[in-house]
PDB file of N, CA and C in Angstrom:
ATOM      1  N   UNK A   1       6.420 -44.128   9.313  1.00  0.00           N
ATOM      2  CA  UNK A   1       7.045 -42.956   9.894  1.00  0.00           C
ATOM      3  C   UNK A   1       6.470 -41.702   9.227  1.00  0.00           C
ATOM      4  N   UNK A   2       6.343 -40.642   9.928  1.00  0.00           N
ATOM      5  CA  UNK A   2       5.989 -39.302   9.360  1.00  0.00           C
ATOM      6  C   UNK A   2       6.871 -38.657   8.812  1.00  0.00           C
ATOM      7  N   UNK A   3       6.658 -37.799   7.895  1.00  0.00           N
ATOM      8  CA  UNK A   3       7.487 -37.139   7.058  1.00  0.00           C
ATOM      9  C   UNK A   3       6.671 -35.440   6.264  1.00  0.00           C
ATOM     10  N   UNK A   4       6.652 -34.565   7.416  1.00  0.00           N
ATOM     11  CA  UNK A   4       5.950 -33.690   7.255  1.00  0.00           C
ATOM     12  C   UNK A   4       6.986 -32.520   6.796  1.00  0.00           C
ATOM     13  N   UNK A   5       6.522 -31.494   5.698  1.00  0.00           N
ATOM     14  CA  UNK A   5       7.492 -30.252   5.577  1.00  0.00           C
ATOM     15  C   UNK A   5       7.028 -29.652   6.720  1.00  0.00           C
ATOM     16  N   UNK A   6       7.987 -28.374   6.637  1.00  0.00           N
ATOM     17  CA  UNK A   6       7.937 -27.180   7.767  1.00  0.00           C
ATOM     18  C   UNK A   6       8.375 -25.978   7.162  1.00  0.00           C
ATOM     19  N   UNK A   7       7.380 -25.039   7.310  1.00  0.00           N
ATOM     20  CA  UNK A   7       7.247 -23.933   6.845  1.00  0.00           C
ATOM     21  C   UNK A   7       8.351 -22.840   8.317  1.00  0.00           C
ATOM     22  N   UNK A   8       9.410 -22.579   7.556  1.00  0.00           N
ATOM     23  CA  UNK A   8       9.941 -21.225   8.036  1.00  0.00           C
ATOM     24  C   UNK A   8       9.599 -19.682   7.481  1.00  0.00           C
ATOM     25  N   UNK A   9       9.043 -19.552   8.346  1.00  0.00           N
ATOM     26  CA  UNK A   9       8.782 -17.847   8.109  1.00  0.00           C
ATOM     27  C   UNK A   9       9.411 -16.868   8.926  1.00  0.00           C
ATOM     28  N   UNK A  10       9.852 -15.763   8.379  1.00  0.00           N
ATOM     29  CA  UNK A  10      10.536 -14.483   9.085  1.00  0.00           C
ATOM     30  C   UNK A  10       9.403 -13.733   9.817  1.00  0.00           C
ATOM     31  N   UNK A  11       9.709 -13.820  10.979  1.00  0.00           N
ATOM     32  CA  UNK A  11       8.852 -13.289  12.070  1.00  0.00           C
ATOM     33  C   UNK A  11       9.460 -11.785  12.313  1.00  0.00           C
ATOM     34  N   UNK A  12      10.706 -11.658  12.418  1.00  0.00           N
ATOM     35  CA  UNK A  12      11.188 -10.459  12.888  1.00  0.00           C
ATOM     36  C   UNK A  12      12.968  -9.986  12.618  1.00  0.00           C
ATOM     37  N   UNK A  13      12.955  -8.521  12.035  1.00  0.00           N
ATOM     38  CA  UNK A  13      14.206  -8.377  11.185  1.00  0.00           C
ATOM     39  C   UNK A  13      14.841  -7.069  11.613  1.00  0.00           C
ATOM     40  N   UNK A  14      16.341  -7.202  12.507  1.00  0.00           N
ATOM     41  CA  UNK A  14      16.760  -6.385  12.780  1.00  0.00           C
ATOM     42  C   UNK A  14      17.171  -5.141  11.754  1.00  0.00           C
ATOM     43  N   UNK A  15      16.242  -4.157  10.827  1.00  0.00           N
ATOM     44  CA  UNK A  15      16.645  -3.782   9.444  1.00  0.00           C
ATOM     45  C   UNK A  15      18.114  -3.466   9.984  1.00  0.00           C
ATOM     46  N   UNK A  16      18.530  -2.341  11.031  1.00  0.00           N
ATOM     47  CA  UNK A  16      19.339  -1.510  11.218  1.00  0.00           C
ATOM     48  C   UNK A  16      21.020  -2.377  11.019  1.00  0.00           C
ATOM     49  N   UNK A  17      20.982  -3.871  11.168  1.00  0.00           N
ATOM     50  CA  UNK A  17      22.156  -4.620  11.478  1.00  0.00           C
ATOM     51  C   UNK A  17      21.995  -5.609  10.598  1.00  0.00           C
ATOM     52  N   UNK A  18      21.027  -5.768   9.386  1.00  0.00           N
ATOM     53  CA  UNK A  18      21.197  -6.797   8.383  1.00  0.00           C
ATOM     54  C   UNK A  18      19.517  -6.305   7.509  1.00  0.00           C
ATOM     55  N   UNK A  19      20.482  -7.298   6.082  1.00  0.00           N
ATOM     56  CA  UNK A  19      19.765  -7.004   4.691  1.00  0.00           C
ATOM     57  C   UNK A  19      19.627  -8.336   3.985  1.00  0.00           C
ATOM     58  N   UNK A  20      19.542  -9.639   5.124  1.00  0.00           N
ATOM     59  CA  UNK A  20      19.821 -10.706   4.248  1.00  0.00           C
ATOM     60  C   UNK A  20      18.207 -11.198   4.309  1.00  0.00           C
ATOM     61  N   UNK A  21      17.340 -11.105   4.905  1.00  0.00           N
ATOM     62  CA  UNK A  21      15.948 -11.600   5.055  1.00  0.00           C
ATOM     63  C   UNK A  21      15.040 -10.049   4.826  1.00  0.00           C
ATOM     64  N   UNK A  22      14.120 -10.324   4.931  1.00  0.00           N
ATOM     65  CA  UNK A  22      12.512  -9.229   5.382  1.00  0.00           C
ATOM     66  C   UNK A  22      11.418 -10.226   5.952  1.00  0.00           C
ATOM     67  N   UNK A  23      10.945  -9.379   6.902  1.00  0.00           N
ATOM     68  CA  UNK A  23       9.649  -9.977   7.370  1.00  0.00           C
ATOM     69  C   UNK A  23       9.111 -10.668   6.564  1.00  0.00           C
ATOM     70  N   UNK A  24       8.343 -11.423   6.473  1.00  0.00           N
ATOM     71  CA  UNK A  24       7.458 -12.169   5.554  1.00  0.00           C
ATOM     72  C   UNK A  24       7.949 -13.417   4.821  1.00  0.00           C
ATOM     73  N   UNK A  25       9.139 -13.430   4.804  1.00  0.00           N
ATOM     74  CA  UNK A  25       9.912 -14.283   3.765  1.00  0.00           C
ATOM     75  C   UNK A  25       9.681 -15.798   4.453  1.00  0.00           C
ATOM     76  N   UNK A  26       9.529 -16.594   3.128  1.00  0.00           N
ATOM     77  CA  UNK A  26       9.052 -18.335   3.861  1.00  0.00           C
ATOM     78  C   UNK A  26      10.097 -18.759   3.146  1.00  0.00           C
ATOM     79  N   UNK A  27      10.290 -20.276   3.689  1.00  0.00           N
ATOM     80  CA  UNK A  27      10.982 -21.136   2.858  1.00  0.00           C
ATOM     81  C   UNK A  27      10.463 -22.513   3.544  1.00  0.00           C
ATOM     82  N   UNK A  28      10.101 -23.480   2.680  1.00  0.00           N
ATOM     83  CA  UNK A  28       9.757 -24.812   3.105  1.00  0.00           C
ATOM     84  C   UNK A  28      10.996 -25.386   3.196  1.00  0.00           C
ATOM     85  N   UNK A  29      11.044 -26.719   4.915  1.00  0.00           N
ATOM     86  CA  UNK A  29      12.237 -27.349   4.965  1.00  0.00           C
ATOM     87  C   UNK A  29      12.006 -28.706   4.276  1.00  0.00           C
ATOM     88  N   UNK A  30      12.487 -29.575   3.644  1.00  0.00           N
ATOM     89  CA  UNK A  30      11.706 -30.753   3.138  1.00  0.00           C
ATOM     90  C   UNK A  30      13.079 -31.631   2.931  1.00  0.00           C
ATOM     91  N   UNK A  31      13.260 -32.744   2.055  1.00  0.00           N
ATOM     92  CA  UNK A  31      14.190 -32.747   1.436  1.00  0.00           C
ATOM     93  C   UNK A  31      15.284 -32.395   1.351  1.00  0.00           C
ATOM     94  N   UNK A  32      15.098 -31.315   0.729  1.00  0.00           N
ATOM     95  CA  UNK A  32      16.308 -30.540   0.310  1.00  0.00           C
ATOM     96  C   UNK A  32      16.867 -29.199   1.125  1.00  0.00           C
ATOM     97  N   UNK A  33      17.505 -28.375   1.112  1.00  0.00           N
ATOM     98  CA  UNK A  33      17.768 -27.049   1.858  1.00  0.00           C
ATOM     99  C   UNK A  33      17.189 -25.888   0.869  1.00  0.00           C
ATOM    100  N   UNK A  34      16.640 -25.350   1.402  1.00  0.00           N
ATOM    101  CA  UNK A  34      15.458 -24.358   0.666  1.00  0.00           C
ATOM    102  C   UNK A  34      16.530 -23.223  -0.288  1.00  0.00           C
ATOM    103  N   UNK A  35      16.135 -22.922  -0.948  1.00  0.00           N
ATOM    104  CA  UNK A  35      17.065 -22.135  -1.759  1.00  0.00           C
ATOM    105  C   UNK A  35      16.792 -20.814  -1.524  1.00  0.00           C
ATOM    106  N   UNK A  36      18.300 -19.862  -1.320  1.00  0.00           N
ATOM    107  CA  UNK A  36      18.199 -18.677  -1.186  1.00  0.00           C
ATOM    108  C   UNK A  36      18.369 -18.694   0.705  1.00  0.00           C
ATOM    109  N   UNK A  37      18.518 -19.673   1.544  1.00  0.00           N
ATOM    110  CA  UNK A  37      18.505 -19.641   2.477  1.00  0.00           C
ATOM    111  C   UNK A  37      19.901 -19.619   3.354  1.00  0.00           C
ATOM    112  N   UNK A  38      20.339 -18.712   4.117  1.00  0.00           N
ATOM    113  CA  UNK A  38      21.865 -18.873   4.740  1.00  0.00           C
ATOM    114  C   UNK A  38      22.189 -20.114   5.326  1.00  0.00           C
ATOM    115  N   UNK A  39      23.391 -20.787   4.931  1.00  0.00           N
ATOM    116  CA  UNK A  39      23.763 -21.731   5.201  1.00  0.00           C
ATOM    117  C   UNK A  39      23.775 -21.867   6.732  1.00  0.00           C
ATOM    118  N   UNK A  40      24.398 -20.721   7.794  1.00  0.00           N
ATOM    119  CA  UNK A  40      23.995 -20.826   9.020  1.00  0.00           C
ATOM    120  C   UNK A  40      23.227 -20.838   9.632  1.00  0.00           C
ATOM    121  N   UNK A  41      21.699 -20.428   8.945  1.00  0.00           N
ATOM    122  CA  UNK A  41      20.837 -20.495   9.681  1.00  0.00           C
ATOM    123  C   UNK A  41      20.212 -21.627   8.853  1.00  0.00           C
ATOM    124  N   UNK A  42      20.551 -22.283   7.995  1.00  0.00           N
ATOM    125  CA  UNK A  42      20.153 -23.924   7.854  1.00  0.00           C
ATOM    126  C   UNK A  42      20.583 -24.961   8.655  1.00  0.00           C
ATOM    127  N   UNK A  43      21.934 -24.746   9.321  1.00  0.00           N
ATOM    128  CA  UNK A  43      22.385 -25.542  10.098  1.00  0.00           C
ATOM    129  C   UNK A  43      21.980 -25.317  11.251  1.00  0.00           C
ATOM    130  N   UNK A  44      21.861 -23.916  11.799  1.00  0.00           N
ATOM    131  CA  UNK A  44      20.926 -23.898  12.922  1.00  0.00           C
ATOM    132  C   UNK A  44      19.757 -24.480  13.149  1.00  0.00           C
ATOM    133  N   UNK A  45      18.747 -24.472  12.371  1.00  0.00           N
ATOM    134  CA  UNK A  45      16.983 -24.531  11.962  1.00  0.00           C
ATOM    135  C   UNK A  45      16.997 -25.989  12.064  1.00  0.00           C
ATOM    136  N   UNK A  46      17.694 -27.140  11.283  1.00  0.00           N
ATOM    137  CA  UNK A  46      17.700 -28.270  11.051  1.00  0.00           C
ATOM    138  C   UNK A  46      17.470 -28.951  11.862  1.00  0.00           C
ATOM    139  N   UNK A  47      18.449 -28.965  12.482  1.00  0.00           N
ATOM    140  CA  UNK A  47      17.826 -30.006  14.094  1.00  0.00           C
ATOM    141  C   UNK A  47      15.935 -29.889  14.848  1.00  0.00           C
ATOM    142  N   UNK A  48      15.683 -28.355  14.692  1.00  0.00           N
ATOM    143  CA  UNK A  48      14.174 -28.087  15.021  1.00  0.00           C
ATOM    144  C   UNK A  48      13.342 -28.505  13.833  1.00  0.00           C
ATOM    145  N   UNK A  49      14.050 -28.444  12.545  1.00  0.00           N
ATOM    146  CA  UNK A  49      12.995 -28.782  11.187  1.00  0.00           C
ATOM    147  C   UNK A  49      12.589 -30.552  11.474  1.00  0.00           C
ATOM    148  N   UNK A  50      14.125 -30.883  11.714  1.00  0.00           N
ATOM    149  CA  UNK A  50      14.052 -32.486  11.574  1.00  0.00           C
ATOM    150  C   UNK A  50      13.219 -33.066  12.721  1.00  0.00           C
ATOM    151  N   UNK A  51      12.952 -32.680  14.100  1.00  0.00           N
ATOM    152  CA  UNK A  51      12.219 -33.230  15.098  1.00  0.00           C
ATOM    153  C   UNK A  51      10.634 -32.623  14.635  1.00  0.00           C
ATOM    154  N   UNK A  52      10.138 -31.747  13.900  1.00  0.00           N
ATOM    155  CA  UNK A  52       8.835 -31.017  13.677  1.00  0.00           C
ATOM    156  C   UNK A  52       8.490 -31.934  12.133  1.00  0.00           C
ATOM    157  N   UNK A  53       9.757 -32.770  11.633  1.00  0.00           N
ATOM    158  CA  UNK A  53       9.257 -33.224  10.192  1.00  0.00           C
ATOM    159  C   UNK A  53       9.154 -34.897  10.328  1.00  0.00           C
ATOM    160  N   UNK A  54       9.759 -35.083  11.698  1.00  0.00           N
ATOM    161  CA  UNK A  54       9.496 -36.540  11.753  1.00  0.00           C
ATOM    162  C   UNK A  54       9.008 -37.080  13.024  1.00  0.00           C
ATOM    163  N   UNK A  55       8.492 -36.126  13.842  1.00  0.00           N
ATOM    164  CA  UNK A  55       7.405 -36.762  14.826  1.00  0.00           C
ATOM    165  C   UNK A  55       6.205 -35.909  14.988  1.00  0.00           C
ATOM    166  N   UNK A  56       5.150 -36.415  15.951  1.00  0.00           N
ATOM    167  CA  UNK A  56       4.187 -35.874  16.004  1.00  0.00           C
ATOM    168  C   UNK A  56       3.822 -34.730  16.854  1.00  0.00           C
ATOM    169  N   UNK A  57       4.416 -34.926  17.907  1.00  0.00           N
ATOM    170  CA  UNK A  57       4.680 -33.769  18.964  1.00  0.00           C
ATOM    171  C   UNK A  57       5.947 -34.201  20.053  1.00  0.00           C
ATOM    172  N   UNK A  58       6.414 -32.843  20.292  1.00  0.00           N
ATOM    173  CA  UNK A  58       7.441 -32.625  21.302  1.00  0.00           C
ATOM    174  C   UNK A  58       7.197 -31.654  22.838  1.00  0.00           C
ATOM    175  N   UNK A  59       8.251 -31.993  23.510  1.00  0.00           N
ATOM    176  CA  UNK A  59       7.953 -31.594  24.995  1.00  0.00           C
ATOM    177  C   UNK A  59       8.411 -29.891  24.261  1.00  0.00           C
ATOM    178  N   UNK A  60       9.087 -29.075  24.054  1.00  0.00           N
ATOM    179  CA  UNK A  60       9.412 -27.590  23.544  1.00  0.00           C
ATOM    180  C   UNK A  60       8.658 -27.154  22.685  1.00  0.00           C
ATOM    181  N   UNK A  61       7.280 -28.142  22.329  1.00  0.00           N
ATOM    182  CA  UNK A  61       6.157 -27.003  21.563  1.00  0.00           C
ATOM    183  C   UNK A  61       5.300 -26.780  22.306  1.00  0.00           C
ATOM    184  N   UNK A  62       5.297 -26.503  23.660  1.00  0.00           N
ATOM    185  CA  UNK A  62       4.215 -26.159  24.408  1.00  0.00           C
ATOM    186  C   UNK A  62       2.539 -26.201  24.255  1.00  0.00           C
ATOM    187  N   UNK A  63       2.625 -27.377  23.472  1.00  0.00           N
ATOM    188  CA  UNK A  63       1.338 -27.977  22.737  1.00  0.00           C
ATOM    189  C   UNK A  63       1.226 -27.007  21.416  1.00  0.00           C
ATOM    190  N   UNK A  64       1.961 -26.561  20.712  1.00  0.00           N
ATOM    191  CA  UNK A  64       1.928 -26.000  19.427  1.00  0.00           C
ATOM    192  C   UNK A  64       3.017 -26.624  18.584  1.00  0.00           C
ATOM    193  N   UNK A  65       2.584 -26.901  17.389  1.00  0.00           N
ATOM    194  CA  UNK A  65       3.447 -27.267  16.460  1.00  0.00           C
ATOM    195  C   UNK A  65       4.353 -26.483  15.601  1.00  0.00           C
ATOM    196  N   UNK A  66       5.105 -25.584  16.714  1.00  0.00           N
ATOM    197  CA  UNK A  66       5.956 -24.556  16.244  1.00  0.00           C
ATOM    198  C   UNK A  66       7.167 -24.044  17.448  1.00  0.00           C
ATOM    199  N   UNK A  67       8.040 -23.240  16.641  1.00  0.00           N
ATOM    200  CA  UNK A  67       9.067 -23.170  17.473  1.00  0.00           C
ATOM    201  C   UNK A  67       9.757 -21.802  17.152  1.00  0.00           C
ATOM    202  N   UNK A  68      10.362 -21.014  17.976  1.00  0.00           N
ATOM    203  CA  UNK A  68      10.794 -19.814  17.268  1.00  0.00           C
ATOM    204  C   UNK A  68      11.961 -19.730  17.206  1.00  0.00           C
ATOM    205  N   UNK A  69      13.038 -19.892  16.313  1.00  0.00           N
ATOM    206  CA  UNK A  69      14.407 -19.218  16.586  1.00  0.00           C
ATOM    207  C   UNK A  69      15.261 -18.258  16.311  1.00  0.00           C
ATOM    208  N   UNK A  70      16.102 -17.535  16.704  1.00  0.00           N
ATOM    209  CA  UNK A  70      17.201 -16.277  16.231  1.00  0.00           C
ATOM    210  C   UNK A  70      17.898 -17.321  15.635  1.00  0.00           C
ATOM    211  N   UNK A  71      18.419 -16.562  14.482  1.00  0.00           N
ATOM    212  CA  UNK A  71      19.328 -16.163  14.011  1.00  0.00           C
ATOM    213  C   UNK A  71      20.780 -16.071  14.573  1.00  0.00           C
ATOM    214  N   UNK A  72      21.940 -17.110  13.806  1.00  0.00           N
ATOM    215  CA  UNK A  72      22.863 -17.496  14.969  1.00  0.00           C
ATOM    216  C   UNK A  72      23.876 -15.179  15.033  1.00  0.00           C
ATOM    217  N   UNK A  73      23.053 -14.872  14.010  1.00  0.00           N
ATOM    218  CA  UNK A  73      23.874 -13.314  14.086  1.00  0.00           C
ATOM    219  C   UNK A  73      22.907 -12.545  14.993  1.00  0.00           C
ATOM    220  N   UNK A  74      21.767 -13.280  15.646  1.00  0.00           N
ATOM    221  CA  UNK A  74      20.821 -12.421  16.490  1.00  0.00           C
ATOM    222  C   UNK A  74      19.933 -11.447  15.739  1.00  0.00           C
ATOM    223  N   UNK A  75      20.067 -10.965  14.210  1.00  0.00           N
ATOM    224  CA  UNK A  75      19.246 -10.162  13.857  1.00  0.00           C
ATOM    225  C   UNK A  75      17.944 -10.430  13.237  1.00  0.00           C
ATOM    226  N   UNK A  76      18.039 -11.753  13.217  1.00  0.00           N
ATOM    227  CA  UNK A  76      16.784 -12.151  12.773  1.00  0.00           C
ATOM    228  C   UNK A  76      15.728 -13.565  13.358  1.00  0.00           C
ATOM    229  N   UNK A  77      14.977 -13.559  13.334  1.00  0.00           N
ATOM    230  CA  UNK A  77      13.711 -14.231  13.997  1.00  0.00           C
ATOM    231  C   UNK A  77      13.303 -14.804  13.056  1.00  0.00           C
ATOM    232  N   UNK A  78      13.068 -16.584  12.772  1.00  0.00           N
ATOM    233  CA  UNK A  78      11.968 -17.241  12.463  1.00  0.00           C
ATOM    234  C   UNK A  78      11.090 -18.021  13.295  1.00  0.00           C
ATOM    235  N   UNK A  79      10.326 -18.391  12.812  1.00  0.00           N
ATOM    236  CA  UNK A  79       9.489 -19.656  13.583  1.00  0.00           C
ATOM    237  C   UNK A  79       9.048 -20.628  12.273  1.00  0.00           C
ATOM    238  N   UNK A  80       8.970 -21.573  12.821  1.00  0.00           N
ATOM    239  CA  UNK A  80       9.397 -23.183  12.212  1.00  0.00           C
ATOM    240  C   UNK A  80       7.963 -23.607  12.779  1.00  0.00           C
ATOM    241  N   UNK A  81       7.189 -24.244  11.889  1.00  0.00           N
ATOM    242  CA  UNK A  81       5.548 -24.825  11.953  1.00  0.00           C
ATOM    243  C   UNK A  81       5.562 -25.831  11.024  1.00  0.00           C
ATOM    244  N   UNK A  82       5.268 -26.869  11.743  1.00  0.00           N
ATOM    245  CA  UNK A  82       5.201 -28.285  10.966  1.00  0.00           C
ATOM    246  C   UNK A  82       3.401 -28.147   9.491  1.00  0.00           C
ATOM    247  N   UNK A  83       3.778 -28.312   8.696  1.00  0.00           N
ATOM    248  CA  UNK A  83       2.613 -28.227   7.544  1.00  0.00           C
ATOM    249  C   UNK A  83       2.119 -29.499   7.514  1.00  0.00           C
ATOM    250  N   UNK A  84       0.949 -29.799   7.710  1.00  0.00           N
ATOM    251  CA  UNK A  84       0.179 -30.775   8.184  1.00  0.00           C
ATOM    252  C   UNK A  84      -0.711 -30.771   6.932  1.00  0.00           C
ATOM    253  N   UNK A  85      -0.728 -32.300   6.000  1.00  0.00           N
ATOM    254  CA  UNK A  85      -1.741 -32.557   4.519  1.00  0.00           C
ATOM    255  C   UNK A  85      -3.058 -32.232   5.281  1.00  0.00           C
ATOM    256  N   UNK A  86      -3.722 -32.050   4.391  1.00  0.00           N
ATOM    257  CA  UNK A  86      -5.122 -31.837   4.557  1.00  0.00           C
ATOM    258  C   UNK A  86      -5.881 -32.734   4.003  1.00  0.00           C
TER     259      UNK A  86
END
């Protein structure tokens, strides 16, 4: 079975309606729940981390190994990309 991390990165940050992320910010999903990360948007993300960390491709990556989601408060944007060993 595969067992790939997934890199979450902040794509996009409503400044005007929240101060909990900034653009740029990563957190690997693996294991564990990434630290420093909102519990709601871990429980959100999870279900997309867990199908991107344990198969190879899905019908909702439109042939990309990535996925974008809000933020269950709407102000913020990640996208979720399966990290593939080299």
């Amino acid at each position: 079975m595969v067992d790939y991390l997934v890199n979450v990165e902040v794509i996009a940050v409503d400044e005007a309606k929240t101060s909990c992320q900034r653009v740029g910010d990563r957190f690997i999903i693996g294991k564990r729940t990434p630290a420093g990360m909102c519990s709601k948007v871990f429980h959100l993300l999870y279900p997309y981390a867990a199908v991107l960390r344990f198969t190879d491709n899905c019908r909702w990556e439109h042939g990309e190994s990535a996925i974008t989601v809000n933020c269950p408060d709407g102000h913020v944007v990640y996208r979720l990309t399966r990290i593939i060993p080299e």
